[in-house]
PDB file of N, CA and C in Angstrom:
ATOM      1  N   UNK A   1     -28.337 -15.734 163.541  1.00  0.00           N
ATOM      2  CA  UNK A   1     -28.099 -14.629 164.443  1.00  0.00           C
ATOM      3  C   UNK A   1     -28.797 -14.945 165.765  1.00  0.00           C
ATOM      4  N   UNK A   2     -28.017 -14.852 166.596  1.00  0.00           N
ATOM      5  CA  UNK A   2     -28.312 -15.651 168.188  1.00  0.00           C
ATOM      6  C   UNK A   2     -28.556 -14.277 168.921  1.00  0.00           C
ATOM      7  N   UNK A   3     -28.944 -13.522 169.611  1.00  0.00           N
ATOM      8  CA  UNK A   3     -29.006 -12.293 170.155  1.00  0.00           C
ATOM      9  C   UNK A   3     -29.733 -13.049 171.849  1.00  0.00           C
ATOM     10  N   UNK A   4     -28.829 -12.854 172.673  1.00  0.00           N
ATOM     11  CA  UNK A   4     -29.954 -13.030 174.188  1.00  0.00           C
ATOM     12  C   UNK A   4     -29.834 -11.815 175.210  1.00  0.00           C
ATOM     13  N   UNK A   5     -31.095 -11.682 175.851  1.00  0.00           N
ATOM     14  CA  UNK A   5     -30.749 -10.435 176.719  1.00  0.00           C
ATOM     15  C   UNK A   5     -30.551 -11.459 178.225  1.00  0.00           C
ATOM     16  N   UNK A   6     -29.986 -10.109 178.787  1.00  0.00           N
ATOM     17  CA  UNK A   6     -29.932 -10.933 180.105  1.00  0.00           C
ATOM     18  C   UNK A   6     -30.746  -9.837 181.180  1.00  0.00           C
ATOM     19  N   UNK A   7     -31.788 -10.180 181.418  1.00  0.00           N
ATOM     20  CA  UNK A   7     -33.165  -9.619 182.157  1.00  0.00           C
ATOM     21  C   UNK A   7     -31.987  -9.027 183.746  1.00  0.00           C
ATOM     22  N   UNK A   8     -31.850  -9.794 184.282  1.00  0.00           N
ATOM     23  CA  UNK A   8     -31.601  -9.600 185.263  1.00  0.00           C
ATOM     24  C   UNK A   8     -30.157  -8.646 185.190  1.00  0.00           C
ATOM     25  N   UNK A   9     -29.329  -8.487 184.447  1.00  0.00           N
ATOM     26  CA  UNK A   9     -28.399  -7.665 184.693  1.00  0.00           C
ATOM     27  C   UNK A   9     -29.085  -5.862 184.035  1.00  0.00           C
ATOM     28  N   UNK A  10     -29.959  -6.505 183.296  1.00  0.00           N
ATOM     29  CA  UNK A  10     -30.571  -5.004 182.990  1.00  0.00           C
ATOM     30  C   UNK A  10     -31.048  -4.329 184.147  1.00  0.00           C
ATOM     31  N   UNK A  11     -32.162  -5.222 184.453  1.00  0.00           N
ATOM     32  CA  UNK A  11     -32.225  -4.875 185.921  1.00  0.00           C
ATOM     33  C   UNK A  11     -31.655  -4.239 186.610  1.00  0.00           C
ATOM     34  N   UNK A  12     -30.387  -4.700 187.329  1.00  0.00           N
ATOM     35  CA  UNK A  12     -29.595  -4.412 187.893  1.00  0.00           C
ATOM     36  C   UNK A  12     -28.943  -3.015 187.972  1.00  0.00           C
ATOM     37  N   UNK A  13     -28.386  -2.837 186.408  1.00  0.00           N
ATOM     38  CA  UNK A  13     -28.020  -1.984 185.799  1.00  0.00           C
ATOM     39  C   UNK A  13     -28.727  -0.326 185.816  1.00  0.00           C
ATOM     40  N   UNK A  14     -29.927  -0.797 184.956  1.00  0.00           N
ATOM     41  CA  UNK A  14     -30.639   0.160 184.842  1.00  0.00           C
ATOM     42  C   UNK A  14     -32.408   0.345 185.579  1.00  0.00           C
ATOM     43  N   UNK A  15     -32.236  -0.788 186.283  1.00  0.00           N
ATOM     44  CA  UNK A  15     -33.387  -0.569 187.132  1.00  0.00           C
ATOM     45  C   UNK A  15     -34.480  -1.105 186.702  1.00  0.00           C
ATOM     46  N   UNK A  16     -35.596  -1.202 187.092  1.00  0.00           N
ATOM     47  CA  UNK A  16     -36.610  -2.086 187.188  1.00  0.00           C
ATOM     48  C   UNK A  16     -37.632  -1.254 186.102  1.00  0.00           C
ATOM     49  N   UNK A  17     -37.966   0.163 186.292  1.00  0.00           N
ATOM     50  CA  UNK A  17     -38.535   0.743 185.252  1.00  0.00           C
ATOM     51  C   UNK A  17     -37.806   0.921 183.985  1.00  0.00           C
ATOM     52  N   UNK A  18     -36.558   0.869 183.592  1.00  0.00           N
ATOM     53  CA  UNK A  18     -36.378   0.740 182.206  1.00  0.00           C
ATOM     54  C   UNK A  18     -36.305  -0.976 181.629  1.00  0.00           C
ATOM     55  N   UNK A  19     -36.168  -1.754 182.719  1.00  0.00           N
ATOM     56  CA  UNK A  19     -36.365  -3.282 182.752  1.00  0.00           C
ATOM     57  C   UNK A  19     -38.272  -3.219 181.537  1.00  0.00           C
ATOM     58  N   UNK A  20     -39.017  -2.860 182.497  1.00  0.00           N
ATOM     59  CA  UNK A  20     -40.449  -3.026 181.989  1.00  0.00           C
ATOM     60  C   UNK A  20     -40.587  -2.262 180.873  1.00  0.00           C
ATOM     61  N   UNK A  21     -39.856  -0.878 180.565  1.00  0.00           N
ATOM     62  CA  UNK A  21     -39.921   0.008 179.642  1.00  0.00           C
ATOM     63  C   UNK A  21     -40.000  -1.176 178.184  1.00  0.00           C
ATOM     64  N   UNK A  22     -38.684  -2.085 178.820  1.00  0.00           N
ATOM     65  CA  UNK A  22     -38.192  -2.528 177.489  1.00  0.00           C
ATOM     66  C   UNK A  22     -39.125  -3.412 177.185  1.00  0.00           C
ATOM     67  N   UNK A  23     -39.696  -4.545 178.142  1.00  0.00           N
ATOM     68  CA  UNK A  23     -40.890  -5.624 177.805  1.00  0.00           C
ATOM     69  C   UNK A  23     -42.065  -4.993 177.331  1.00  0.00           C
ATOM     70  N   UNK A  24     -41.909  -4.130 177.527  1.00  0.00           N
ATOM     71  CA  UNK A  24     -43.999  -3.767 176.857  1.00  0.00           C
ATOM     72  C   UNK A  24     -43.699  -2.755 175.690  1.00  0.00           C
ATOM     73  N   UNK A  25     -42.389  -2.670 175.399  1.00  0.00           N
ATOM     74  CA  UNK A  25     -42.088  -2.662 173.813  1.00  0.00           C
ATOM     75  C   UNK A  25     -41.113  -3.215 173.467  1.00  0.00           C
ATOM     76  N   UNK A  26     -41.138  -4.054 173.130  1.00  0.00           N
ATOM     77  CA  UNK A  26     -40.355  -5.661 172.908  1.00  0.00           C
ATOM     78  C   UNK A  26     -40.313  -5.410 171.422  1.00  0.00           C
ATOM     79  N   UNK A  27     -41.450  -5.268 170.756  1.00  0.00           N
ATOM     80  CA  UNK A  27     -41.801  -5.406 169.291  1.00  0.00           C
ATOM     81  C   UNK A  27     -40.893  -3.859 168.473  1.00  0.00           C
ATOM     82  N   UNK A  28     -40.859  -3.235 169.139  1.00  0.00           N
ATOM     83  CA  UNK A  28     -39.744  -1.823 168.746  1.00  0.00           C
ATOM     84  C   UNK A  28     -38.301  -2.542 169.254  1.00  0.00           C
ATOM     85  N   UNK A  29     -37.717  -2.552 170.466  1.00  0.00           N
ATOM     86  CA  UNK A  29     -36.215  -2.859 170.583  1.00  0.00           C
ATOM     87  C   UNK A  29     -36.247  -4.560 169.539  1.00  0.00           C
ATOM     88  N   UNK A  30     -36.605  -5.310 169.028  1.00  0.00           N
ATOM     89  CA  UNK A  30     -36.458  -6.399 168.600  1.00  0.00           C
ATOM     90  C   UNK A  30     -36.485  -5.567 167.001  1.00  0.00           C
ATOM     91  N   UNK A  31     -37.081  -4.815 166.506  1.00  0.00           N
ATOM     92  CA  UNK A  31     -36.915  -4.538 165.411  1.00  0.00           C
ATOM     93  C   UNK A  31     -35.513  -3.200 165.387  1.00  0.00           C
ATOM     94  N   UNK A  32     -34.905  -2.691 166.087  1.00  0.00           N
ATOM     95  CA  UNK A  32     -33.985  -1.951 166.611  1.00  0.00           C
ATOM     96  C   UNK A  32     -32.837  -2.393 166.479  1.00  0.00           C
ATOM     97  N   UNK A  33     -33.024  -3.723 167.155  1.00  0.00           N
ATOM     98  CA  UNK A  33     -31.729  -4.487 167.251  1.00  0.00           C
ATOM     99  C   UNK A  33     -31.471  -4.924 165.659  1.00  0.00           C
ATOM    100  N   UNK A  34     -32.716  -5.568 165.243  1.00  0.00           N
ATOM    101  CA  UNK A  34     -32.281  -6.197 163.689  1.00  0.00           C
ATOM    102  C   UNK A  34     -31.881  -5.030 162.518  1.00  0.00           C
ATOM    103  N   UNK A  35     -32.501  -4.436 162.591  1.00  0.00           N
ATOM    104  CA  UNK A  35     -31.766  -2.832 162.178  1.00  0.00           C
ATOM    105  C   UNK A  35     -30.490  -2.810 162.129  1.00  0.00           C
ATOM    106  N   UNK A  36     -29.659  -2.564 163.613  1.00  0.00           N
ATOM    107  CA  UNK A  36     -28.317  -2.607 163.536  1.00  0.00           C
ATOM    108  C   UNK A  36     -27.679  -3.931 162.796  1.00  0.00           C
ATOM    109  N   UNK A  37     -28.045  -5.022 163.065  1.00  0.00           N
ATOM    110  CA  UNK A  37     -27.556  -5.924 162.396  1.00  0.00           C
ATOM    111  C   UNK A  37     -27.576  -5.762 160.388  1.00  0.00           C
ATOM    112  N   UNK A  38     -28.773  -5.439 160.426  1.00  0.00           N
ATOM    113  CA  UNK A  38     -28.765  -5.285 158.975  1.00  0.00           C
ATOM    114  C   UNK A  38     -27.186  -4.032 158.254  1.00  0.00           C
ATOM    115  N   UNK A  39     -27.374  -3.282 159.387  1.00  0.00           N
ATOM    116  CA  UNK A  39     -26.541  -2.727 159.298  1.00  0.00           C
ATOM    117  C   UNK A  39     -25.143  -2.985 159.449  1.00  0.00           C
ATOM    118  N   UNK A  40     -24.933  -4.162 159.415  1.00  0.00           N
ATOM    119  CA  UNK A  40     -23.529  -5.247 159.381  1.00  0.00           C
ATOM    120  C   UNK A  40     -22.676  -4.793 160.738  1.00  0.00           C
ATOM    121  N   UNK A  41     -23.165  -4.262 162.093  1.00  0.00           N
ATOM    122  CA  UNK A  41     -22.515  -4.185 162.951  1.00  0.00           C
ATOM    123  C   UNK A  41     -22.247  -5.473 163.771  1.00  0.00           C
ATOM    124  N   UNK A  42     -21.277  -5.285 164.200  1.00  0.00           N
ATOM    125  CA  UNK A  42     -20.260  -6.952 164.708  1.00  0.00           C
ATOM    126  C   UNK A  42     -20.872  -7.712 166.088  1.00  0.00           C
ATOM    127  N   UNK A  43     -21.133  -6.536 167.099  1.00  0.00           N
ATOM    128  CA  UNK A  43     -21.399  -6.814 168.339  1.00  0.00           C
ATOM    129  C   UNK A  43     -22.576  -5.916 168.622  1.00  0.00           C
ATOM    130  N   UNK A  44     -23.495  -6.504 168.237  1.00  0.00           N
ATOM    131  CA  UNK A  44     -24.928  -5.790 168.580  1.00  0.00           C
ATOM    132  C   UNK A  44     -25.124  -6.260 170.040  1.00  0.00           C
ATOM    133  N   UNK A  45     -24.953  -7.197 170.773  1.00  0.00           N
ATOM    134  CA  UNK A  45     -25.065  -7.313 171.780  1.00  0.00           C
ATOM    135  C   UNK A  45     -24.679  -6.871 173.116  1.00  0.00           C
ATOM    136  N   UNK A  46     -23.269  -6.145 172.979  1.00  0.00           N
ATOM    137  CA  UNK A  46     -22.533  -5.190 173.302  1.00  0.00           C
ATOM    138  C   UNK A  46     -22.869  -4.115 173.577  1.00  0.00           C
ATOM    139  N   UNK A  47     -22.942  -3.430 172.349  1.00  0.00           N
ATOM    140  CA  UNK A  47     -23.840  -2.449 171.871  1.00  0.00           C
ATOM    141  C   UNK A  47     -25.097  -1.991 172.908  1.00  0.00           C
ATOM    142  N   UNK A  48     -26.198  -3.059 172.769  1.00  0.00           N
ATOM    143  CA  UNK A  48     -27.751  -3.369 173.376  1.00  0.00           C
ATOM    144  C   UNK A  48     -27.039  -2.925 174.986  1.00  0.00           C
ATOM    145  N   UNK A  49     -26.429  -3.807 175.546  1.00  0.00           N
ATOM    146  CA  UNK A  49     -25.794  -3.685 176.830  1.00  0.00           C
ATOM    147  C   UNK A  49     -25.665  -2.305 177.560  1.00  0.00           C
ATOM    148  N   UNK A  50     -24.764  -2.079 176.521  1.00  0.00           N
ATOM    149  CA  UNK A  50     -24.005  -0.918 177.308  1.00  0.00           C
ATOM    150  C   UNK A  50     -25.185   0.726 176.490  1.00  0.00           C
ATOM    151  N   UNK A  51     -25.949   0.287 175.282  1.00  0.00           N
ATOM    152  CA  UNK A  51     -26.859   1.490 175.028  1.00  0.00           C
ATOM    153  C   UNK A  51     -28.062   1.546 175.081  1.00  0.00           C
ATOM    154  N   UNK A  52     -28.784   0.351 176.168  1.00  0.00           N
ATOM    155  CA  UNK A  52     -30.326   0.019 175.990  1.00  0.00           C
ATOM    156  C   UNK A  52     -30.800   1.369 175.876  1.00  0.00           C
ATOM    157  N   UNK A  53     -31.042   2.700 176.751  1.00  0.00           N
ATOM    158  CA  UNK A  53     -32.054   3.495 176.551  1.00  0.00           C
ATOM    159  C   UNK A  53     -32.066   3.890 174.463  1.00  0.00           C
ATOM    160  N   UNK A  54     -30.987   3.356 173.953  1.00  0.00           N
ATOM    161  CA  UNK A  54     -31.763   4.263 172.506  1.00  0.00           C
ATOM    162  C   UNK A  54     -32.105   3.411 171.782  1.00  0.00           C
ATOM    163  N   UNK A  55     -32.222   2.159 172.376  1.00  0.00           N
ATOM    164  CA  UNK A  55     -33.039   0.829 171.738  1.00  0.00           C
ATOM    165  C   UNK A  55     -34.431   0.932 172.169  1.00  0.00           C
ATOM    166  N   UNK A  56     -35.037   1.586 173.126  1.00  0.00           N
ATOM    167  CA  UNK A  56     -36.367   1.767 173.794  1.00  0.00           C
ATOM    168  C   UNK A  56     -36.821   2.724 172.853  1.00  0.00           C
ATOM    169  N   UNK A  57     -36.317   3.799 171.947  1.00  0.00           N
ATOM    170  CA  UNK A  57     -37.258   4.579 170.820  1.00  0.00           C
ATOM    171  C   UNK A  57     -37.793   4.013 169.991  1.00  0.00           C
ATOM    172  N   UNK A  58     -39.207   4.286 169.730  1.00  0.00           N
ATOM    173  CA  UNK A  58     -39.992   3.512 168.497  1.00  0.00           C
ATOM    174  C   UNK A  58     -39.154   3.482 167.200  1.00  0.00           C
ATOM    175  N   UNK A  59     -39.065   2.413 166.545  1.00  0.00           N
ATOM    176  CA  UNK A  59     -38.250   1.990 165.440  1.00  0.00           C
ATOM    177  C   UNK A  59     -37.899   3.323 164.318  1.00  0.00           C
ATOM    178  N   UNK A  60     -38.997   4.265 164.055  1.00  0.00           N
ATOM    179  CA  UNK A  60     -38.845   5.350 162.903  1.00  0.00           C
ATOM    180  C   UNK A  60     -38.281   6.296 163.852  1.00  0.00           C
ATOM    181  N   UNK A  61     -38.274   6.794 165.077  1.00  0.00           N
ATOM    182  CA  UNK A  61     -37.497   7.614 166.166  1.00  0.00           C
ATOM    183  C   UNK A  61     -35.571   6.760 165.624  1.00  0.00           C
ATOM    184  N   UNK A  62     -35.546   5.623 165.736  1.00  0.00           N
ATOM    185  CA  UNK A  62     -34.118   5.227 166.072  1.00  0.00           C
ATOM    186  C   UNK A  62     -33.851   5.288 165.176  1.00  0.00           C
ATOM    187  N   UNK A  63     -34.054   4.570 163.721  1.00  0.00           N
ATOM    188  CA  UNK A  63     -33.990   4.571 162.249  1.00  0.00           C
ATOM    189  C   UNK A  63     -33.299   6.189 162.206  1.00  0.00           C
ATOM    190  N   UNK A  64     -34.467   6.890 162.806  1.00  0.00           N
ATOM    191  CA  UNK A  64     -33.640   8.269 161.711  1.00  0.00           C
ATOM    192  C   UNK A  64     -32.506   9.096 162.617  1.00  0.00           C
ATOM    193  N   UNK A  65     -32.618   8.546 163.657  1.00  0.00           N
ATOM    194  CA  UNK A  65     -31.142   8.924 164.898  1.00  0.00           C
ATOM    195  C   UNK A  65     -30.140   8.504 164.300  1.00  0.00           C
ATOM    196  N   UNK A  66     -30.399   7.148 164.138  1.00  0.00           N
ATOM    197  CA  UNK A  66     -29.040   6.659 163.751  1.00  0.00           C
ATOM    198  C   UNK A  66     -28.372   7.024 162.477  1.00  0.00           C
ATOM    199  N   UNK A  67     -29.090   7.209 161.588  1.00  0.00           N
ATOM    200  CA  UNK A  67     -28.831   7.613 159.791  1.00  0.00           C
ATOM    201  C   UNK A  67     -28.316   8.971 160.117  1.00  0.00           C
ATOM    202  N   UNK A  68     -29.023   9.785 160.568  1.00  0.00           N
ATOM    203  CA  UNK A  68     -28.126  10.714 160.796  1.00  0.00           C
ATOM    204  C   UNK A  68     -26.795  10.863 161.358  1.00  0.00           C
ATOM    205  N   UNK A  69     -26.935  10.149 162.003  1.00  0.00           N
ATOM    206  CA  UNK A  69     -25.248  10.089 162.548  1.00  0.00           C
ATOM    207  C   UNK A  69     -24.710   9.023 161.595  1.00  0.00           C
ATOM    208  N   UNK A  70     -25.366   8.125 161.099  1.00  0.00           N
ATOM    209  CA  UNK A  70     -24.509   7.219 159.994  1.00  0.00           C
ATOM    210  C   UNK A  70     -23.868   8.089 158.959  1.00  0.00           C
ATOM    211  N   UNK A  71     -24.816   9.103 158.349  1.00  0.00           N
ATOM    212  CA  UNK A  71     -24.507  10.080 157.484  1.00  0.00           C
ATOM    213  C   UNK A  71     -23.275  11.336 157.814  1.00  0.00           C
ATOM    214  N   UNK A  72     -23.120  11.608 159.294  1.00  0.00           N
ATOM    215  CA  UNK A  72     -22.192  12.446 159.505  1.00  0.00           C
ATOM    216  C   UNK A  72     -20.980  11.481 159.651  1.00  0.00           C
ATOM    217  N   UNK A  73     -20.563  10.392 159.731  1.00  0.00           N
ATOM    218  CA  UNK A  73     -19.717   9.461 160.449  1.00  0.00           C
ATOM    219  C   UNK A  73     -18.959   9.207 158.948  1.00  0.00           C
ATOM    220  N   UNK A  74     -20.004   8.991 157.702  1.00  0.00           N
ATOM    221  CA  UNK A  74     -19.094   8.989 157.085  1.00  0.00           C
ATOM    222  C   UNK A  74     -19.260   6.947 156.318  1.00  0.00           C
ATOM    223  N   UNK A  75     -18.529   6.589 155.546  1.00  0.00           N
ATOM    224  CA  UNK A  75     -18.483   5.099 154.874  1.00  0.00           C
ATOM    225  C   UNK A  75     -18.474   4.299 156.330  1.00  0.00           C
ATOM    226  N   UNK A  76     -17.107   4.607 157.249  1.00  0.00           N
ATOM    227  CA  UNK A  76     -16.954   3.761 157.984  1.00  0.00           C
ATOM    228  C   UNK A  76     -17.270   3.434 159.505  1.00  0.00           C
ATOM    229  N   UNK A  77     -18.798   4.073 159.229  1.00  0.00           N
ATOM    230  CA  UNK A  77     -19.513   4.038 160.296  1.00  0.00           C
ATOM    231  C   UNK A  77     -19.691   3.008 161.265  1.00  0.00           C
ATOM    232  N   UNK A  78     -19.455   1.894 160.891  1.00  0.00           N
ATOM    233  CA  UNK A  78     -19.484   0.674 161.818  1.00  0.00           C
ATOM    234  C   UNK A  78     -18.215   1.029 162.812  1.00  0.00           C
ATOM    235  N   UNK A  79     -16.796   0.681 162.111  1.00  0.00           N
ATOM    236  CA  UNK A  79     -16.086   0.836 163.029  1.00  0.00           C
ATOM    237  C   UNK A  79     -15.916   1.720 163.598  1.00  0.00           C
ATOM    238  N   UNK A  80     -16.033   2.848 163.441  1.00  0.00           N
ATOM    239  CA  UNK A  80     -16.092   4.165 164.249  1.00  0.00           C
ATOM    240  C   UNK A  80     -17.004   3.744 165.474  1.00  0.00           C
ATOM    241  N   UNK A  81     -18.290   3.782 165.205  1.00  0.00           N
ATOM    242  CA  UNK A  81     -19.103   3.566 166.337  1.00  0.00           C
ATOM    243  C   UNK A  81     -18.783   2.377 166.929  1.00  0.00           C
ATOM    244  N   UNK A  82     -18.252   1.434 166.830  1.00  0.00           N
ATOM    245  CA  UNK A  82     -17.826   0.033 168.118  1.00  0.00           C
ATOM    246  C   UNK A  82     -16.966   0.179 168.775  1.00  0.00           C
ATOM    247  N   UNK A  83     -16.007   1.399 167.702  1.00  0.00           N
ATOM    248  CA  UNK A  83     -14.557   1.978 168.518  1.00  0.00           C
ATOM    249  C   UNK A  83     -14.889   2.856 169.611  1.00  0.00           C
ATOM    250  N   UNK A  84     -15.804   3.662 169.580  1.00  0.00           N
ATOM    251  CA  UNK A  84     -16.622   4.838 170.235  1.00  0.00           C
ATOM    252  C   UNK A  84     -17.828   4.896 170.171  1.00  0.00           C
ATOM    253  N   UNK A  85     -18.289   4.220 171.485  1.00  0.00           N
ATOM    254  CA  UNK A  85     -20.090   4.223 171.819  1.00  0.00           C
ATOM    255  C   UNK A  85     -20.165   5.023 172.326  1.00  0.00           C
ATOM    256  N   UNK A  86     -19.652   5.875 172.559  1.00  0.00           N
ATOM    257  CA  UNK A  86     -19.933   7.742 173.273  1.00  0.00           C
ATOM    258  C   UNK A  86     -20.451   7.985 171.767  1.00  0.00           C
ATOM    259  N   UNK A  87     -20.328   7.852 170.461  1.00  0.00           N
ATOM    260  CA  UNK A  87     -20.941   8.563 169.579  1.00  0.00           C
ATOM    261  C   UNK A  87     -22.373   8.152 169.647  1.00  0.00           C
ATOM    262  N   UNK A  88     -23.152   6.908 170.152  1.00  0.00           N
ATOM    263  CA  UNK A  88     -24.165   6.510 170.555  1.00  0.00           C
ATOM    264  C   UNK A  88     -25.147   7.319 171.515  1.00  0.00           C
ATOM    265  N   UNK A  89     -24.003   7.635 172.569  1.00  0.00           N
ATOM    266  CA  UNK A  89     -25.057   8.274 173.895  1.00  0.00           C
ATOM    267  C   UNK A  89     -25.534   9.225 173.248  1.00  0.00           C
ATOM    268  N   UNK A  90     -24.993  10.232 172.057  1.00  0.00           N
ATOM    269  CA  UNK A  90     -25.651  11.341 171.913  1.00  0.00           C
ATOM    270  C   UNK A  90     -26.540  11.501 171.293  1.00  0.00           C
ATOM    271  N   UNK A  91     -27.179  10.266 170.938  1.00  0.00           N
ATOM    272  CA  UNK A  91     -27.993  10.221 170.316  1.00  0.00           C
ATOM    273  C   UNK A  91     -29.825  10.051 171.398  1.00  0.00           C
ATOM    274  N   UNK A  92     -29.162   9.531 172.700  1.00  0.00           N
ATOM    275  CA  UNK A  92     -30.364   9.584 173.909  1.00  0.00           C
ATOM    276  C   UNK A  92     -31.003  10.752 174.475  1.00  0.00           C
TER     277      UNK A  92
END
């Protein structure tokens, strides 16, 4: 599993304070990300991209965001959510 961020489009994107947000908790979004993966989603990188702010919650904050909505979504929670990352934002 290859995962790379790209610093500078975050940047860009979302600015210089959620840029640093994310480095000085590195050790939460790195366990965040492997999470989703465990969770057999296809394009975590995608994902990371387009939903960094709910990768910045401490790991037991995101863990139980997401289960909950895993739990309302239903078996086929993966594809639902890659089909629709608006079900993501509501979780920020």
């Amino acid at each position: 599993m290859e995962f790379s961020i790209d610093f500078d489009k975050i940047s860009e994107i979302y600015g210089e304070e959620v840029l640093r947000e994310m480095q000085e908790n590195m050790d939460e979004v790195i366990k965040n990300v492997n999470y989703m993966y465990m969770l057999e989603f296809n394009d975590v990188e995608d994902i990371f991209e387009r939903e960094i702010l709910l990768f910045l919650y401490d790991h037991d904050t995101f863990k139980d965001k997401l289960n909950k909505l895993i739990y309302k979504l239903g078996l086929n929670y993966v594809e639902k959510i890659e089909n629709d990352l608006s079900l993501l934002e509501s979780l920020q």
